[in-house]
Protein backbone atom coordinates (compact mmCIF):
# COMPACT_ATOMS: atom_id res chain seq x y z
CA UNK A 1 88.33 6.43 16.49
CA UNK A 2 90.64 8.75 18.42
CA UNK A 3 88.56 8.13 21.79
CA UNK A 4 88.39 4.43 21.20
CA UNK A 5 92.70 4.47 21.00
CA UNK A 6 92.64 6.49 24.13
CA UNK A 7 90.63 4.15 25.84
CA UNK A 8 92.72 1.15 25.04
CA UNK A 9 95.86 3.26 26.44
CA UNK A 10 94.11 4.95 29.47
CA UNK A 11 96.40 2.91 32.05
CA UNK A 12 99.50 2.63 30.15
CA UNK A 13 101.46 5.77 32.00
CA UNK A 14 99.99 4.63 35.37
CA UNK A 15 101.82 1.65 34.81
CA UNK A 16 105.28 3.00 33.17
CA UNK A 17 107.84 0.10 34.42
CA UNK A 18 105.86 -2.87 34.36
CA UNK A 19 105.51 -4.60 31.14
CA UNK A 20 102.89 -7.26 32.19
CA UNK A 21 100.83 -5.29 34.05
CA UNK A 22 100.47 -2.69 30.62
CA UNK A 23 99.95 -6.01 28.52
CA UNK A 24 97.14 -7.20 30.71
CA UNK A 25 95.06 -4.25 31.16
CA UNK A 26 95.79 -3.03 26.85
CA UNK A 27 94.17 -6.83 26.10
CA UNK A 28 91.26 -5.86 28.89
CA UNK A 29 90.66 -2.33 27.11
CA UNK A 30 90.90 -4.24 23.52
CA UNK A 31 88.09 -7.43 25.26
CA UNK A 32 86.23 -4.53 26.88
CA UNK A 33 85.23 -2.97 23.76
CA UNK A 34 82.83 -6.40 23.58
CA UNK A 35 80.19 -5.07 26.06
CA UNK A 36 79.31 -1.77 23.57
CA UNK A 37 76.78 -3.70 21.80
CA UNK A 38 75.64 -7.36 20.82
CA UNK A 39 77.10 -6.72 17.40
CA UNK A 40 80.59 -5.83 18.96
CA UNK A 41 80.26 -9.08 20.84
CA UNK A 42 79.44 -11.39 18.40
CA UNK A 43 83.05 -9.93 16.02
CA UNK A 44 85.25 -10.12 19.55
CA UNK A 45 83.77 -13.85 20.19
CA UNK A 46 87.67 -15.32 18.56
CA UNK A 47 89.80 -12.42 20.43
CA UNK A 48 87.48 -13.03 23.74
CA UNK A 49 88.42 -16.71 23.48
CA UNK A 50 92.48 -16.01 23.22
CA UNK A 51 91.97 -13.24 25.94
CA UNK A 52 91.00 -15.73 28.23
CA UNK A 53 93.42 -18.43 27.41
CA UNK A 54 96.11 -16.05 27.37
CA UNK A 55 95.41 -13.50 30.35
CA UNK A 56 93.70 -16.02 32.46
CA UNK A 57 95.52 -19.32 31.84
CA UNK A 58 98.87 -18.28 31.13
CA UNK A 59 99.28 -15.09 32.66
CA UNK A 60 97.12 -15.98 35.47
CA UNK A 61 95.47 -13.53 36.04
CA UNK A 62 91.46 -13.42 36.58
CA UNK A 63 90.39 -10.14 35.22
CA UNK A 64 86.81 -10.63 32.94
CA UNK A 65 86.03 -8.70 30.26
CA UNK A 66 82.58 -7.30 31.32
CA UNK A 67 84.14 -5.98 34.67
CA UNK A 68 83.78 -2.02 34.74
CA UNK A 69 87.33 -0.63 35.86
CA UNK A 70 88.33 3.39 35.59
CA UNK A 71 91.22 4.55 33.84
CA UNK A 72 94.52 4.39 34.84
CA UNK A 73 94.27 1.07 36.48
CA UNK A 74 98.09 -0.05 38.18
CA UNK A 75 98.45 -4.02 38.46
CA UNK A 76 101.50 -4.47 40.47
CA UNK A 77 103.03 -7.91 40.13
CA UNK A 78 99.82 -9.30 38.73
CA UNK A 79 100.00 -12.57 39.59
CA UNK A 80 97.04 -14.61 41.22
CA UNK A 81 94.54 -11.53 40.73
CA UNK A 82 90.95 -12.52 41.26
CA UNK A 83 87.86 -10.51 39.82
CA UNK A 84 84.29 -10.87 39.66
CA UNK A 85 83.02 -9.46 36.71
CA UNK A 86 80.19 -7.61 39.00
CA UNK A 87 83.32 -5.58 40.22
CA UNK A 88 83.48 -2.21 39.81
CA UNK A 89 86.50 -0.04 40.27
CA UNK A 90 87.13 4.07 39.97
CA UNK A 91 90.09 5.91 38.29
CA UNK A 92 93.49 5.43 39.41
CA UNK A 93 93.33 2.26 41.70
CA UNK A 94 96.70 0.12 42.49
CA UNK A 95 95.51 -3.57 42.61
CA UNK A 96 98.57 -5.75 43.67
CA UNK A 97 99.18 -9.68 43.38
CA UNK A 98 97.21 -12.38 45.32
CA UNK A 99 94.11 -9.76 45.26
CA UNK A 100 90.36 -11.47 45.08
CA UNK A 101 87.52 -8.90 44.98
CA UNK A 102 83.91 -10.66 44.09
CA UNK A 103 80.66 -11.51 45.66
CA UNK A 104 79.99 -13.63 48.93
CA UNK A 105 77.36 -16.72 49.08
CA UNK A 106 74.97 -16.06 51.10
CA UNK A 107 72.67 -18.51 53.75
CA UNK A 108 70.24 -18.85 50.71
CA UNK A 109 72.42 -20.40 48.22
CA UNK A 110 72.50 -17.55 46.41
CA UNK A 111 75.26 -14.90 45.51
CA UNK A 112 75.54 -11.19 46.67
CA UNK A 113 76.72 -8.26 44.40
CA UNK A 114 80.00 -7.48 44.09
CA UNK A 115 82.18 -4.25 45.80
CA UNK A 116 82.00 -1.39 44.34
CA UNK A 117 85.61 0.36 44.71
CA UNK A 118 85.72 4.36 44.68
CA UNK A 119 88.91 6.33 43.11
CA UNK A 120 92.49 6.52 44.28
CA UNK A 121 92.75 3.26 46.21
CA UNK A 122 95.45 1.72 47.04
CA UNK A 123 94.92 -2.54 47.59
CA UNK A 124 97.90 -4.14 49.08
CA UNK A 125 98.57 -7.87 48.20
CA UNK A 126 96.55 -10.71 49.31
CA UNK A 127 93.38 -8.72 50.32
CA UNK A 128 89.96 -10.45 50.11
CA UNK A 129 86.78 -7.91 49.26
CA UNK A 130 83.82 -9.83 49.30
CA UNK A 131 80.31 -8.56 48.98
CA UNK A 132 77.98 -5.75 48.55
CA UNK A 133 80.44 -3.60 50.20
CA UNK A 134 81.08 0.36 48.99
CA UNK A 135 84.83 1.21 49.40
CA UNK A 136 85.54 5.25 49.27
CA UNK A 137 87.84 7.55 47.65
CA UNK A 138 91.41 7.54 48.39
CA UNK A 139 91.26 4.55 50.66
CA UNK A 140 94.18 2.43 51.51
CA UNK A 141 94.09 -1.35 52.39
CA UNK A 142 96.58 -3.13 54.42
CA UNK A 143 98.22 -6.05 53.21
CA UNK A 144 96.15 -9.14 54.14
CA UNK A 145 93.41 -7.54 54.22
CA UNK A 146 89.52 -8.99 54.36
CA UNK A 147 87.10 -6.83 53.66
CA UNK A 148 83.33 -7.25 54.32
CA UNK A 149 81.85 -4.39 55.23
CA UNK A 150 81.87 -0.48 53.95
CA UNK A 151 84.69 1.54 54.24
CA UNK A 152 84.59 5.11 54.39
CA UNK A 153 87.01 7.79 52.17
CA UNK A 154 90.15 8.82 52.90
CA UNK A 155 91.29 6.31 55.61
CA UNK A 156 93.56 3.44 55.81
CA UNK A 157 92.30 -0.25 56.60
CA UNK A 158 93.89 -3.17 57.75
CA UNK A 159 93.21 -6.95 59.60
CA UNK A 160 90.71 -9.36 59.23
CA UNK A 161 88.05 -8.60 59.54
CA UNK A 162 89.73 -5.40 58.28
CA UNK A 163 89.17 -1.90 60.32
CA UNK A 164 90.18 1.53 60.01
CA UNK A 165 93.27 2.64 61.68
CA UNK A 166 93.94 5.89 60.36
CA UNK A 167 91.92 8.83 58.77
CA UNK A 168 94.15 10.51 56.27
């Protein structure tokens, strides 16, 4: 029961002054607890329902349950957040407002995986990730931002298509 709690509350310190961004991710950690078995599902079916009314709908804010996010998550200003539920993202990532990580379509009509996002980075507002694209550790993205291709650890990216600029 104790790990379960700590769960829930793994990003509430990472994000100390902002009140939405706590709300959104405790609701995530509460949905989350859906994918541990079909049994778990089936009970969260109601609260899944409200989750998605309420986080996506009137918080606006795109953030599915099944997605597989580290702990302590930061979601600056989140507002207009977009993300696949094929994302996944390490421990102590900053995701800021206008943000859309998911899967490309591809010539075939059919849809790529989604990025997978290593620990310790840093996305600055309206940034695009598309694809099946591995981002490193302690990478940070420039602010308007698209990203379509792998980026390395410990290095700063920015532009469209994005690039690095700076190993750090």
């Amino acid at each position: 029961m104790w790990n379960i709690l700590m769960d829930i509350f793994c990003d509430w310190s990472s994000n100390r002054s902002n009140s939405k961004g706590r709300l959104i991710l405790l609701l995530f950690r509460i949905a989350h607890i859906a994918t541990i078995s079909k049994l778990f599902f089936v009970l969260w079916v109601p609260y899944l329902a409200l989750y998605r009314i309420f986080v996506e709908w009137i918080l606006c804010c795109e953030l599915p349950y099944k997605t597989k996010i580290g702990r302590g998550l930061s979601l600056y200003h989140g507002q207009a957040l977009v993300i696949n539920d094929g994302t996944v993202i390490g421990d102590n990532c900053i995701l800021r407002h206008s943000t859309t990580i998911g899967n490309k379509q591809l010539s075939s009509g059919t849809f790529s995986k989604c990025p997978v996002i290593g620990n310790n980075v840093d996305v600055g507002s309206n940034v695009c990730i598309f694809g099946a694209i591995i981002i490193g550790n302690n990478v940070k993205i420039g602010a308007g931002s698209v990203v379509v291709k792998d980026v390395p650890s410990n290095c700063i990216v920015a532009g469209n298509p994005a690039r690095v600029i700076k190993f750090i």
